[in-house]
N, C-alpha and C. Protein backbone atom coordinates (compact mmCIF):
# COMPACT_ATOMS: atom_id res chain seq x y z
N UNK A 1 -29.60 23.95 7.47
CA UNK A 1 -29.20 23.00 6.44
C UNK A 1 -29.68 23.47 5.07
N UNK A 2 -29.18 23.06 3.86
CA UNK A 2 -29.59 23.32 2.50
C UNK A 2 -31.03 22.84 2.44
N UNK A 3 -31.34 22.93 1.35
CA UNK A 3 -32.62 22.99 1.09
C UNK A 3 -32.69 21.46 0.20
N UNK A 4 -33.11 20.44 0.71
CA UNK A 4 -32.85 19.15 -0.16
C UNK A 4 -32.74 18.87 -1.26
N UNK A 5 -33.51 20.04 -2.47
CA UNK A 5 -33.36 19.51 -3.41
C UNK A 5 -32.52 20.45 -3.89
N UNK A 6 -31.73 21.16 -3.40
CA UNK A 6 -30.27 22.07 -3.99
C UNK A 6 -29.56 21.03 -3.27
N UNK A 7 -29.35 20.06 -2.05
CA UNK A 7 -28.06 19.07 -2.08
C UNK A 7 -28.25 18.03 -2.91
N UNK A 8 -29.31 17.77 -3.41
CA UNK A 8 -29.47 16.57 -4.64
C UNK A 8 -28.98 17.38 -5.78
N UNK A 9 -28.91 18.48 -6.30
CA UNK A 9 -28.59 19.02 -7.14
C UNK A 9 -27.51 19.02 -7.00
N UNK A 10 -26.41 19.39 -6.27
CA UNK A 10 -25.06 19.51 -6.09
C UNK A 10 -24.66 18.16 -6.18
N UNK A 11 -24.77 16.88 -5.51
CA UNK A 11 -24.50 16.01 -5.17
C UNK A 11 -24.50 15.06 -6.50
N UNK A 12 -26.23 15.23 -6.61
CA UNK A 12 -26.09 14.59 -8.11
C UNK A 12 -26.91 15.26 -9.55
N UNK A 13 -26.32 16.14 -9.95
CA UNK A 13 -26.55 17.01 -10.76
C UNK A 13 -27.81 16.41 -11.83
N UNK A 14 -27.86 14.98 -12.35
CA UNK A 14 -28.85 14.35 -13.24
C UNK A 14 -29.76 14.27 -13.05
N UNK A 15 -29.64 13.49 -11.06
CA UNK A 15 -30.86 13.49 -10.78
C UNK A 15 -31.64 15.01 -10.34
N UNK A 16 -30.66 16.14 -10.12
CA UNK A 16 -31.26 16.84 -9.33
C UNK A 16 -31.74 17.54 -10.41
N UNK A 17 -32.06 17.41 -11.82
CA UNK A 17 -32.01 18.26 -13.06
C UNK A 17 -33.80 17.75 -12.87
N UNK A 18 -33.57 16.45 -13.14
CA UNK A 18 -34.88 15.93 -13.35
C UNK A 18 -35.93 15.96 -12.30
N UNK A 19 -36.29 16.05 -10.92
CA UNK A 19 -36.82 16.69 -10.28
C UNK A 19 -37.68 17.35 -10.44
N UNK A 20 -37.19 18.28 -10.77
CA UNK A 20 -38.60 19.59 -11.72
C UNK A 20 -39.32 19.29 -12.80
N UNK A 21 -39.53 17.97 -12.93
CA UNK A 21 -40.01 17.75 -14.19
C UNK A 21 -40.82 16.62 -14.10
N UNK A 22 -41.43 16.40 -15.84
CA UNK A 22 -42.22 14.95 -15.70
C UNK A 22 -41.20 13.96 -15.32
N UNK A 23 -39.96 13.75 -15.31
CA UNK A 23 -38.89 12.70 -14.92
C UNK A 23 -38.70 12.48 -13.23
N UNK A 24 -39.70 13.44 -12.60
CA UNK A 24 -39.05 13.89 -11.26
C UNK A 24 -39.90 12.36 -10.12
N UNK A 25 -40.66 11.25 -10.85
CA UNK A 25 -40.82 10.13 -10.43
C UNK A 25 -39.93 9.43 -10.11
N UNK A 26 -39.20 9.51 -11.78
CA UNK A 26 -37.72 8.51 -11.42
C UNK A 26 -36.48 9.02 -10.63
N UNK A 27 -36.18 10.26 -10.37
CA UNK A 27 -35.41 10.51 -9.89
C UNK A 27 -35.81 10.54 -8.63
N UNK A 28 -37.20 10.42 -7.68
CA UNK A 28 -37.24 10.26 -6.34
C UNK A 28 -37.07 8.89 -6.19
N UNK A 29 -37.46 7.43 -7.01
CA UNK A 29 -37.19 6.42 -7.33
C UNK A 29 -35.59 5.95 -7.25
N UNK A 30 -34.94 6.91 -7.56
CA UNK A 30 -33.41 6.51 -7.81
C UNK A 30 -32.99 7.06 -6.79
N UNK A 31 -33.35 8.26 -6.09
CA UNK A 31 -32.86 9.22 -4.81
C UNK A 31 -33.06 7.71 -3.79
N UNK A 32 -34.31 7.48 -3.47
CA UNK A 32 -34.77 6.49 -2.62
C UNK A 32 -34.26 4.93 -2.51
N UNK A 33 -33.44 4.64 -3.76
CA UNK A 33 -33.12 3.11 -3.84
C UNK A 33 -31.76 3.54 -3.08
N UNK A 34 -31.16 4.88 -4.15
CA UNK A 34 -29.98 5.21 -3.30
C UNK A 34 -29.53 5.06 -1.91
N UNK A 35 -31.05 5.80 -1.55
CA UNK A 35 -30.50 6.36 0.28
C UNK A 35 -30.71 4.41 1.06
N UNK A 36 -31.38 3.65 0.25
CA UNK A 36 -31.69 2.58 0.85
C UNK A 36 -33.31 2.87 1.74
N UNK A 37 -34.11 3.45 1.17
CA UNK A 37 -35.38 4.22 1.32
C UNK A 37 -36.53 3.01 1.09
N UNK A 38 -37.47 2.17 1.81
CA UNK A 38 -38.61 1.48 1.66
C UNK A 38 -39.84 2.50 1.24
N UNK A 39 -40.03 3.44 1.86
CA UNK A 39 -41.01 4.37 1.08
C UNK A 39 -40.30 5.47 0.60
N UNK A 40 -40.41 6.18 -1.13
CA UNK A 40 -39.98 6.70 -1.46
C UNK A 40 -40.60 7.55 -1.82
N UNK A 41 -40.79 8.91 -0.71
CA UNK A 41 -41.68 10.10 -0.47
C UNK A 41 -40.64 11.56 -0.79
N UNK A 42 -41.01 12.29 -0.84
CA UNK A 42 -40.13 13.67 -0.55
C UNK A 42 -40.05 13.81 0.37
N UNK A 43 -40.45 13.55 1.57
CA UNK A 43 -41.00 13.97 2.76
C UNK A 43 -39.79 12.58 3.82
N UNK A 44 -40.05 11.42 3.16
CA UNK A 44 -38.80 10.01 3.75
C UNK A 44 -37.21 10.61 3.12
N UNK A 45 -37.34 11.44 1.89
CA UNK A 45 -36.53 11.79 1.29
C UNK A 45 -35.61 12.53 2.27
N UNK A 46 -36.52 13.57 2.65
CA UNK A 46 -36.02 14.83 3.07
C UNK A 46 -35.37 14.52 4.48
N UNK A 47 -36.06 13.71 5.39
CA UNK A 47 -35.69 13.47 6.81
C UNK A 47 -34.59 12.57 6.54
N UNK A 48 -34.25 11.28 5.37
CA UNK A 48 -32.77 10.57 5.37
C UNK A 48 -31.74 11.62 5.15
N UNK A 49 -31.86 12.57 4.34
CA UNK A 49 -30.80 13.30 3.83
C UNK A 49 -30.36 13.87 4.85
N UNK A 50 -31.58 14.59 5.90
CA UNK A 50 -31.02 15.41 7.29
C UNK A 50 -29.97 14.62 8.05
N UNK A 51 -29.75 13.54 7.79
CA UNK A 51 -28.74 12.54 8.90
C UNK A 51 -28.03 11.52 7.82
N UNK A 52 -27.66 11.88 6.67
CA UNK A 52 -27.06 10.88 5.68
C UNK A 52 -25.63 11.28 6.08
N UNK A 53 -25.40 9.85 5.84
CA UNK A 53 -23.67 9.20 5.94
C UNK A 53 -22.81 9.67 4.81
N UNK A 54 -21.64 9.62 5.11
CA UNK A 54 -20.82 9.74 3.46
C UNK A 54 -20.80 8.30 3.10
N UNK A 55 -21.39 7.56 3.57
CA UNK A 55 -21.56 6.06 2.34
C UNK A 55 -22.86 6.46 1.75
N UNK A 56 -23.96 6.77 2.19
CA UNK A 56 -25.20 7.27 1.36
C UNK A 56 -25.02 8.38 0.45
N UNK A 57 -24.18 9.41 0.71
CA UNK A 57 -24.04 10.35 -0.61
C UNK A 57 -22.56 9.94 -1.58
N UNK A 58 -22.21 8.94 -1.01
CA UNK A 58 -21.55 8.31 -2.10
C UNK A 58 -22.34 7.27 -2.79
N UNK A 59 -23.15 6.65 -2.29
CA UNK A 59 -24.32 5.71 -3.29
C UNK A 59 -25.45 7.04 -3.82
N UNK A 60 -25.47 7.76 -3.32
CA UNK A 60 -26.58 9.28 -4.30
C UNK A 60 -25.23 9.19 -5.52
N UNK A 61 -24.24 9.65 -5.13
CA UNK A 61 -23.23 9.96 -6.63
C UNK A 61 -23.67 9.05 -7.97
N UNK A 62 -23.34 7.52 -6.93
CA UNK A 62 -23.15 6.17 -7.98
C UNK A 62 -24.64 6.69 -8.59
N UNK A 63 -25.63 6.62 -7.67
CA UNK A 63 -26.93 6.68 -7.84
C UNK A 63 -27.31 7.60 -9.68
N UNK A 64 -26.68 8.48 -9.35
CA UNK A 64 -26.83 10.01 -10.22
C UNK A 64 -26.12 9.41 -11.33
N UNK A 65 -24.86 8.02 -11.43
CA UNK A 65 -24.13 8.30 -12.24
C UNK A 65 -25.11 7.10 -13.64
N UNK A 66 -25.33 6.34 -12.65
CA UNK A 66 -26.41 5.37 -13.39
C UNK A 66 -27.70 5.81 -13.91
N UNK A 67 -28.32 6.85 -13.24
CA UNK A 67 -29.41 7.60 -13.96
C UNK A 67 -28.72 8.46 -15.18
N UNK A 68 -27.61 8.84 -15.05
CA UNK A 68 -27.23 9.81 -16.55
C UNK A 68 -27.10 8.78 -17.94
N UNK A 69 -26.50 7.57 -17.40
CA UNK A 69 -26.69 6.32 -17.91
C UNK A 69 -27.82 6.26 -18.61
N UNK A 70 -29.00 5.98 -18.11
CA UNK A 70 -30.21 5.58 -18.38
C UNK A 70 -30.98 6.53 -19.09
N UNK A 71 -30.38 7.96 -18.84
CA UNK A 71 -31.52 9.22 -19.32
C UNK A 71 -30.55 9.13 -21.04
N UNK A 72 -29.29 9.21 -21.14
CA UNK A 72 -28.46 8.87 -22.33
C UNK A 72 -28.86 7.92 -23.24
N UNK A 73 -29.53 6.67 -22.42
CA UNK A 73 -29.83 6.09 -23.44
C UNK A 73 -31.06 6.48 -24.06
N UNK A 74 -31.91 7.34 -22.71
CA UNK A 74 -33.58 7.30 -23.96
C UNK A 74 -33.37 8.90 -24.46
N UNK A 75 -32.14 9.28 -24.60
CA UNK A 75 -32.05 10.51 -25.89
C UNK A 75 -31.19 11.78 -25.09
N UNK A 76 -31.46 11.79 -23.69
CA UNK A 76 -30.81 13.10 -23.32
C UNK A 76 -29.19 13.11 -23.22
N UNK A 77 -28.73 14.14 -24.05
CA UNK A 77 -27.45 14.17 -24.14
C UNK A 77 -26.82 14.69 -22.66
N UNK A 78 -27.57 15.70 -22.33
CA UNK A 78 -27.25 16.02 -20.54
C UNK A 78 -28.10 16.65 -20.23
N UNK A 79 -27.53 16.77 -18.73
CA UNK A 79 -28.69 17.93 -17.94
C UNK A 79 -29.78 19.03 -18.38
N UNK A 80 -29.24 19.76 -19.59
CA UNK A 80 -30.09 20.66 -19.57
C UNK A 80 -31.18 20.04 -20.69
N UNK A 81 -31.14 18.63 -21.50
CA UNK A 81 -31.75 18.50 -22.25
C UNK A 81 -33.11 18.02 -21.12
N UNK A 82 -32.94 17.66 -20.40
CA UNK A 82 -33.68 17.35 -19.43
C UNK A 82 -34.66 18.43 -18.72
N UNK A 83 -33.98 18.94 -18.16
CA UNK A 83 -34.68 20.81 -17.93
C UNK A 83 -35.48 21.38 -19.20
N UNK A 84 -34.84 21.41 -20.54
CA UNK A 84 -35.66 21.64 -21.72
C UNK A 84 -36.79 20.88 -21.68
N UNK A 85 -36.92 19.68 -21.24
CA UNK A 85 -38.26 18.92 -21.04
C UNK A 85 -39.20 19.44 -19.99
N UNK A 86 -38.36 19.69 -19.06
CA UNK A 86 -39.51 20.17 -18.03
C UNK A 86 -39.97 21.48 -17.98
N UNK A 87 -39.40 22.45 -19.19
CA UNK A 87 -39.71 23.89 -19.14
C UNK A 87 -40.63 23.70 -20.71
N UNK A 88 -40.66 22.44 -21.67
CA UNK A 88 -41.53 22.31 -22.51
C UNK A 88 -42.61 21.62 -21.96
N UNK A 89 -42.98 20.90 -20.83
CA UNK A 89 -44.04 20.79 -20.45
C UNK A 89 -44.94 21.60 -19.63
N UNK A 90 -44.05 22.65 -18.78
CA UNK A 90 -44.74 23.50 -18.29
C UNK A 90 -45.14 24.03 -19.63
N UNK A 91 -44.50 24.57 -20.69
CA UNK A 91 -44.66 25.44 -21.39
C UNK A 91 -46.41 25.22 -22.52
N UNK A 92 -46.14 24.16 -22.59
CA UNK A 92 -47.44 23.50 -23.77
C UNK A 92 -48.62 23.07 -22.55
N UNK A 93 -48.78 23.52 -21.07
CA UNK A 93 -49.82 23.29 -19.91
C UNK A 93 -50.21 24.35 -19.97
N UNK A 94 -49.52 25.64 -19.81
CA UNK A 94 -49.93 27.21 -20.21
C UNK A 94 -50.49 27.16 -21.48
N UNK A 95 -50.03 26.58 -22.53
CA UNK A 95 -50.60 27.33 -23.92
C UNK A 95 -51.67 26.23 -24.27
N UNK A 96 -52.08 25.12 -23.48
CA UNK A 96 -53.27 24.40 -22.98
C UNK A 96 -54.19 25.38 -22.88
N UNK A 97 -53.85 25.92 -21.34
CA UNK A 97 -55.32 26.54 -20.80
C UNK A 97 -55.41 27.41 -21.59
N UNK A 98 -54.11 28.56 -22.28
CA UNK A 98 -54.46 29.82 -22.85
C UNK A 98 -55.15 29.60 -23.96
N UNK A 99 -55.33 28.66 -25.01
CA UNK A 99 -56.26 27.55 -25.64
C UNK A 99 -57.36 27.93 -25.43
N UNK A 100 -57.65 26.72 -24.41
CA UNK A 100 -58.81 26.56 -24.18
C UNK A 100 -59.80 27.03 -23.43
N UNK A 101 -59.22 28.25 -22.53
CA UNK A 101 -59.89 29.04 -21.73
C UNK A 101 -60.82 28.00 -20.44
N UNK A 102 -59.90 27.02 -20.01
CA UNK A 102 -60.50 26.17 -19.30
C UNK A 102 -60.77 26.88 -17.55
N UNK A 103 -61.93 27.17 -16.81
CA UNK A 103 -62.08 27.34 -15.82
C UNK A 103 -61.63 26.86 -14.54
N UNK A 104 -61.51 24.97 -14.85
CA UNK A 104 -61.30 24.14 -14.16
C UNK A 104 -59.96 24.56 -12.92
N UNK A 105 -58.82 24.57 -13.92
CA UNK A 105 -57.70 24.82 -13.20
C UNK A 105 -57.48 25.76 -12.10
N UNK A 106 -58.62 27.12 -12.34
CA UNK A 106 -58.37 28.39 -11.65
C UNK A 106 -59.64 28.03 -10.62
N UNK A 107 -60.62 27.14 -10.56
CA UNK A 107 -61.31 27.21 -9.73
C UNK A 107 -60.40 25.87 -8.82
N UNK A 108 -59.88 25.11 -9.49
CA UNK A 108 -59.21 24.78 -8.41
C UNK A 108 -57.79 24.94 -7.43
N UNK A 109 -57.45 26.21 -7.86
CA UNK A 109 -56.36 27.21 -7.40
C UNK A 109 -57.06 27.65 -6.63
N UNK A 110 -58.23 28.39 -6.42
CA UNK A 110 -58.86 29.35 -5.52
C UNK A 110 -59.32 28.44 -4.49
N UNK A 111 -59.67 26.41 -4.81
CA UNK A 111 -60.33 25.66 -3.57
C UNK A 111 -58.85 25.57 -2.72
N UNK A 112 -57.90 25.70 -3.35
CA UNK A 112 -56.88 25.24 -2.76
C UNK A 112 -56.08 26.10 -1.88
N UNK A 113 -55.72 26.96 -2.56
CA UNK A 113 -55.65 28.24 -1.79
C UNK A 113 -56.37 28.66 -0.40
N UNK A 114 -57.85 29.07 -0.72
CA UNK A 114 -59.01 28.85 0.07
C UNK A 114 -58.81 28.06 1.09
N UNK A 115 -58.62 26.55 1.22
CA UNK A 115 -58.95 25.38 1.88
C UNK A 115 -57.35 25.57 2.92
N UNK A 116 -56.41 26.07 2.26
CA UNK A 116 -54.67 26.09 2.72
C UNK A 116 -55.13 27.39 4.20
N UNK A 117 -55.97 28.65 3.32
CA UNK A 117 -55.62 29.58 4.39
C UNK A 117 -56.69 29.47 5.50
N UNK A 118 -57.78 28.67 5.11
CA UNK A 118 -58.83 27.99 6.40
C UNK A 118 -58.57 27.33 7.44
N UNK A 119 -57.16 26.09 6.77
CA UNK A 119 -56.66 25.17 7.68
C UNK A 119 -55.78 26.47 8.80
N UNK A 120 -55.02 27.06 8.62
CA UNK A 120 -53.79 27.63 8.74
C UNK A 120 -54.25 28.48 9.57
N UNK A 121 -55.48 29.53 9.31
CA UNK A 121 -56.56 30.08 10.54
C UNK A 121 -57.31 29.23 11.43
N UNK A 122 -57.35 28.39 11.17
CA UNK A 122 -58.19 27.72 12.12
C UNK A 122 -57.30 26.96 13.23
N UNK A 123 -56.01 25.98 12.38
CA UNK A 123 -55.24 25.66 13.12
C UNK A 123 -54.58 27.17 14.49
N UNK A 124 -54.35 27.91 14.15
CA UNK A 124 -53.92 29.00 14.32
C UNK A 124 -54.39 29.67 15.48
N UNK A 125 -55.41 29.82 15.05
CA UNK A 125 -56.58 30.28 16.09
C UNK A 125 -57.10 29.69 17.27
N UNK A 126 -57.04 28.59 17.11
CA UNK A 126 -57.09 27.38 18.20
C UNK A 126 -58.73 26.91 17.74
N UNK A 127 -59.10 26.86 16.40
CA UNK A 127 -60.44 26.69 16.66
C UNK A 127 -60.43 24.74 15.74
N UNK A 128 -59.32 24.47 15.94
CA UNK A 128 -59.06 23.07 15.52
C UNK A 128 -57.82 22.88 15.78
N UNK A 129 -57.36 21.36 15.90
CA UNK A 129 -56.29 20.93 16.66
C UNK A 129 -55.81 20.05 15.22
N UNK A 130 -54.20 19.94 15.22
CA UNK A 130 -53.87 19.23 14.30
C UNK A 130 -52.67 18.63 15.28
N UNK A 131 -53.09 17.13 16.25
CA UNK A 131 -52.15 16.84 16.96
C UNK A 131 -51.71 15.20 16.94
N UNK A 132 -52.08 14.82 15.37
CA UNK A 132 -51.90 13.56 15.27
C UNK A 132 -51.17 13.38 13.65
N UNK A 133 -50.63 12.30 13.70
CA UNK A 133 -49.57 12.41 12.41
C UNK A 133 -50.23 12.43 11.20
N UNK A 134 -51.35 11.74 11.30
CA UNK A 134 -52.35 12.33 9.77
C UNK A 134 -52.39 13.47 9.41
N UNK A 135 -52.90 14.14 11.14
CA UNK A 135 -53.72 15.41 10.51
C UNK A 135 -52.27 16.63 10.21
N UNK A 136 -51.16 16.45 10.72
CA UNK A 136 -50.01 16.73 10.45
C UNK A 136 -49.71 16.74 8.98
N UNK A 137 -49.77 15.45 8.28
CA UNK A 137 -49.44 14.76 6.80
C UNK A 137 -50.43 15.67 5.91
N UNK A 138 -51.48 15.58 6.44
CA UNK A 138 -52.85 16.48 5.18
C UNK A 138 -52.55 17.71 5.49
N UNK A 139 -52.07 18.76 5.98
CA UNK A 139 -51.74 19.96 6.46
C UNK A 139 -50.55 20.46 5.66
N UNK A 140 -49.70 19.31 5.38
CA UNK A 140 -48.35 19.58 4.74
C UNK A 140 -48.76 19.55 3.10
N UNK A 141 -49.39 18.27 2.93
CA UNK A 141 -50.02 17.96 1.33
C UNK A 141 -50.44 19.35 1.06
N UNK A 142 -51.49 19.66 1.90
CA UNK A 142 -52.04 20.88 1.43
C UNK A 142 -51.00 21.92 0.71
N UNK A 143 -50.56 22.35 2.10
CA UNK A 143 -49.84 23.17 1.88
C UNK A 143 -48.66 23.28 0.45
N UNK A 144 -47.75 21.59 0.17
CA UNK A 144 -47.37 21.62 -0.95
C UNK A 144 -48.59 21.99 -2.35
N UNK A 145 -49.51 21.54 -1.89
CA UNK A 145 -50.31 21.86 -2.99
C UNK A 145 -50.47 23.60 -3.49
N UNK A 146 -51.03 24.33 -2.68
CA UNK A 146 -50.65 25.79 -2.26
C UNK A 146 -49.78 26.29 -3.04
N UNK A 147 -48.49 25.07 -2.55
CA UNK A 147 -47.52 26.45 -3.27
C UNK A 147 -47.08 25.67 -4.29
N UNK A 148 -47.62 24.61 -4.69
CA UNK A 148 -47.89 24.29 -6.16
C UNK A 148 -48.44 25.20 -7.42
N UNK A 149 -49.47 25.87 -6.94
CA UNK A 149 -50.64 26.80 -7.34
C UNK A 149 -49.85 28.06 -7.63
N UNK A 150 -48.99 28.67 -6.41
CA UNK A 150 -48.22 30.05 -6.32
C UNK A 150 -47.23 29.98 -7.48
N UNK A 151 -46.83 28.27 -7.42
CA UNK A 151 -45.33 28.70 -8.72
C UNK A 151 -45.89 28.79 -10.12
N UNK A 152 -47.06 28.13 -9.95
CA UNK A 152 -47.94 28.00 -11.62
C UNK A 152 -48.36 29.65 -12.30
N UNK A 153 -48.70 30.32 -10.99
CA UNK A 153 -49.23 31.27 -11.55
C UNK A 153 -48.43 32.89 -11.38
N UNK A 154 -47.41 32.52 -10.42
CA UNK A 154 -46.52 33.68 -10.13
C UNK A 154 -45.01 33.01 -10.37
N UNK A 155 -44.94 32.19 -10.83
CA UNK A 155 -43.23 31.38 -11.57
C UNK A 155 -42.90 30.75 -9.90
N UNK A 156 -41.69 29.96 -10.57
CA UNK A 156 -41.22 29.15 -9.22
C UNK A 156 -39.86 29.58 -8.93
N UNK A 157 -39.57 29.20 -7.25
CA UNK A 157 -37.76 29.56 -7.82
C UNK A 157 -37.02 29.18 -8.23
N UNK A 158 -37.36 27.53 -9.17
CA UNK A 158 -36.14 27.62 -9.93
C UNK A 158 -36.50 28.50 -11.29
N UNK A 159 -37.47 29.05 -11.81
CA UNK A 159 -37.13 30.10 -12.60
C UNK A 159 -36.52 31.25 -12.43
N UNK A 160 -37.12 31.69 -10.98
CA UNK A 160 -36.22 32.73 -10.82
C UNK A 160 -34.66 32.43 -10.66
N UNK A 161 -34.42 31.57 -9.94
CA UNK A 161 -32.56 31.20 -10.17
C UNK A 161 -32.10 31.25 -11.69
N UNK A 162 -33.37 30.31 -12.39
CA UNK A 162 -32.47 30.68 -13.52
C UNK A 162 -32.08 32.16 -14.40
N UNK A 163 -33.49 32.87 -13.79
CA UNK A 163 -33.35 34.17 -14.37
C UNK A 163 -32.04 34.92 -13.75
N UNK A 164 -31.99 34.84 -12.12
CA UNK A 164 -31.23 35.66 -11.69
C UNK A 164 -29.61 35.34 -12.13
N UNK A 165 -29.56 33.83 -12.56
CA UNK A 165 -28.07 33.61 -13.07
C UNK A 165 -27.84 33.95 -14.54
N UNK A 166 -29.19 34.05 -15.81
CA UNK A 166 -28.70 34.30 -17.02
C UNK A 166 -28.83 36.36 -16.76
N UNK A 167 -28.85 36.80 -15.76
CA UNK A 167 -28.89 38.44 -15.31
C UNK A 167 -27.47 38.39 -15.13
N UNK A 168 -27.14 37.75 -14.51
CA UNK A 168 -25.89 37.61 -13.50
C UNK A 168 -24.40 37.53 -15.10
N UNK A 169 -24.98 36.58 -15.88
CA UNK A 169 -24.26 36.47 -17.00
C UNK A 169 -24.05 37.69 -17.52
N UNK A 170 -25.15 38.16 -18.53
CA UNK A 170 -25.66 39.61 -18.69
C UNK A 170 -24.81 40.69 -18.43
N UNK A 171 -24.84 40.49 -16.92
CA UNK A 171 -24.22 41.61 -16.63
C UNK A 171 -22.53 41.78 -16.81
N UNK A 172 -21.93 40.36 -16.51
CA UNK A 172 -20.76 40.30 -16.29
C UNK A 172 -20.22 40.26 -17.81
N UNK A 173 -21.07 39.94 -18.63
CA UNK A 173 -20.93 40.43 -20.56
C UNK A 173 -20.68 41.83 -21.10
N UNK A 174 -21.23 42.22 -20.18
CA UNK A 174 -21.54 43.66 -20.20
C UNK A 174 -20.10 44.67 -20.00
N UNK A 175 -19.82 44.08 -18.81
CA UNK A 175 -18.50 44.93 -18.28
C UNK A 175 -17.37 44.68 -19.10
N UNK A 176 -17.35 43.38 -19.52
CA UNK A 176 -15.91 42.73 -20.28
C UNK A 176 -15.79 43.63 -21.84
């Protein structure tokens, strides 16, 4: 199956813009009222979408069409003004730390990291059991956390998509 948040992207392009960003509350908020969702997790997200109806991705559409609504009124003309937000907040978090030379962040990349590849050996190894839905749930957190850390400091893939499609442009400029 796709990868959930490339069929929210296809499906509903506004919400799936905002996602990556400080907006990406409201759009799991609006994903979740959509699907008809009581807890609105990535994780409740991800398992409705695996078995959604064409009446649920026709209420994601409506869903998407009322959030473009709402993002229009507090200033964004479209999608990418939205993405410009979330590539100016990454952007002014980097030139934060590069600032301030703050330690904090990188020592807690290395607990996290650290703590991800302990669980993962240990689970692994058999020298701990993860056979109950908690210890399942904190295993996954982690792990999103992890590769929270990997996109901060080695880019994420939606940068690389975007790189590989303004290449992709590039090139096809090139030949014409």
């Amino acid at each position: 199956m796709m990868d959930w948040k490339n069929l929210i992207a296809t499906v509903a392009p506004w919400i799936g813009t905002a996602l990556g960003g400080p907006l990406g509350g409201m759009a799991i908020g609006a994903i979740g009222d959509a699907l008809g969702l009581s807890e609105k997790t990535e994780a409740t997200i991800k398992g409705a979408l695996s078995g959604a109806t064409p009446e649920q991705m026709l209420a994601l559409k409506q869903a998407d069409q009322a959030f473009a609504l709402k993002m229009q009124e507090l200033g964004f003309e479209n999608e990418q003004k939205i993405a410009e937000l979330a590539a100016s907040d990454r952007d002014s978090a980097r030139k934060r730390e590069a600032a301030v030379q703050d330690w904090t962040p990188r020592i807690l990349a290395y607990l996290l990291i650290g703590a991800f590849i302990s669980v993962i050996v240990g689970v692994l190894a058999g020298w701990g059991k993860a056979d109950s839905v908690l210890a399942g749930t904190l295993i996954g957190y982690l792990s999103a956390k992890a590769e929270q850390v990997v996109a901060y400091y080695f880019g994420s893939s939606s940068g690389s998509d975007k790189k590989t499609e303004i290449m992709a442009k590039a090139a096809a400029a090139s030949v014409k």
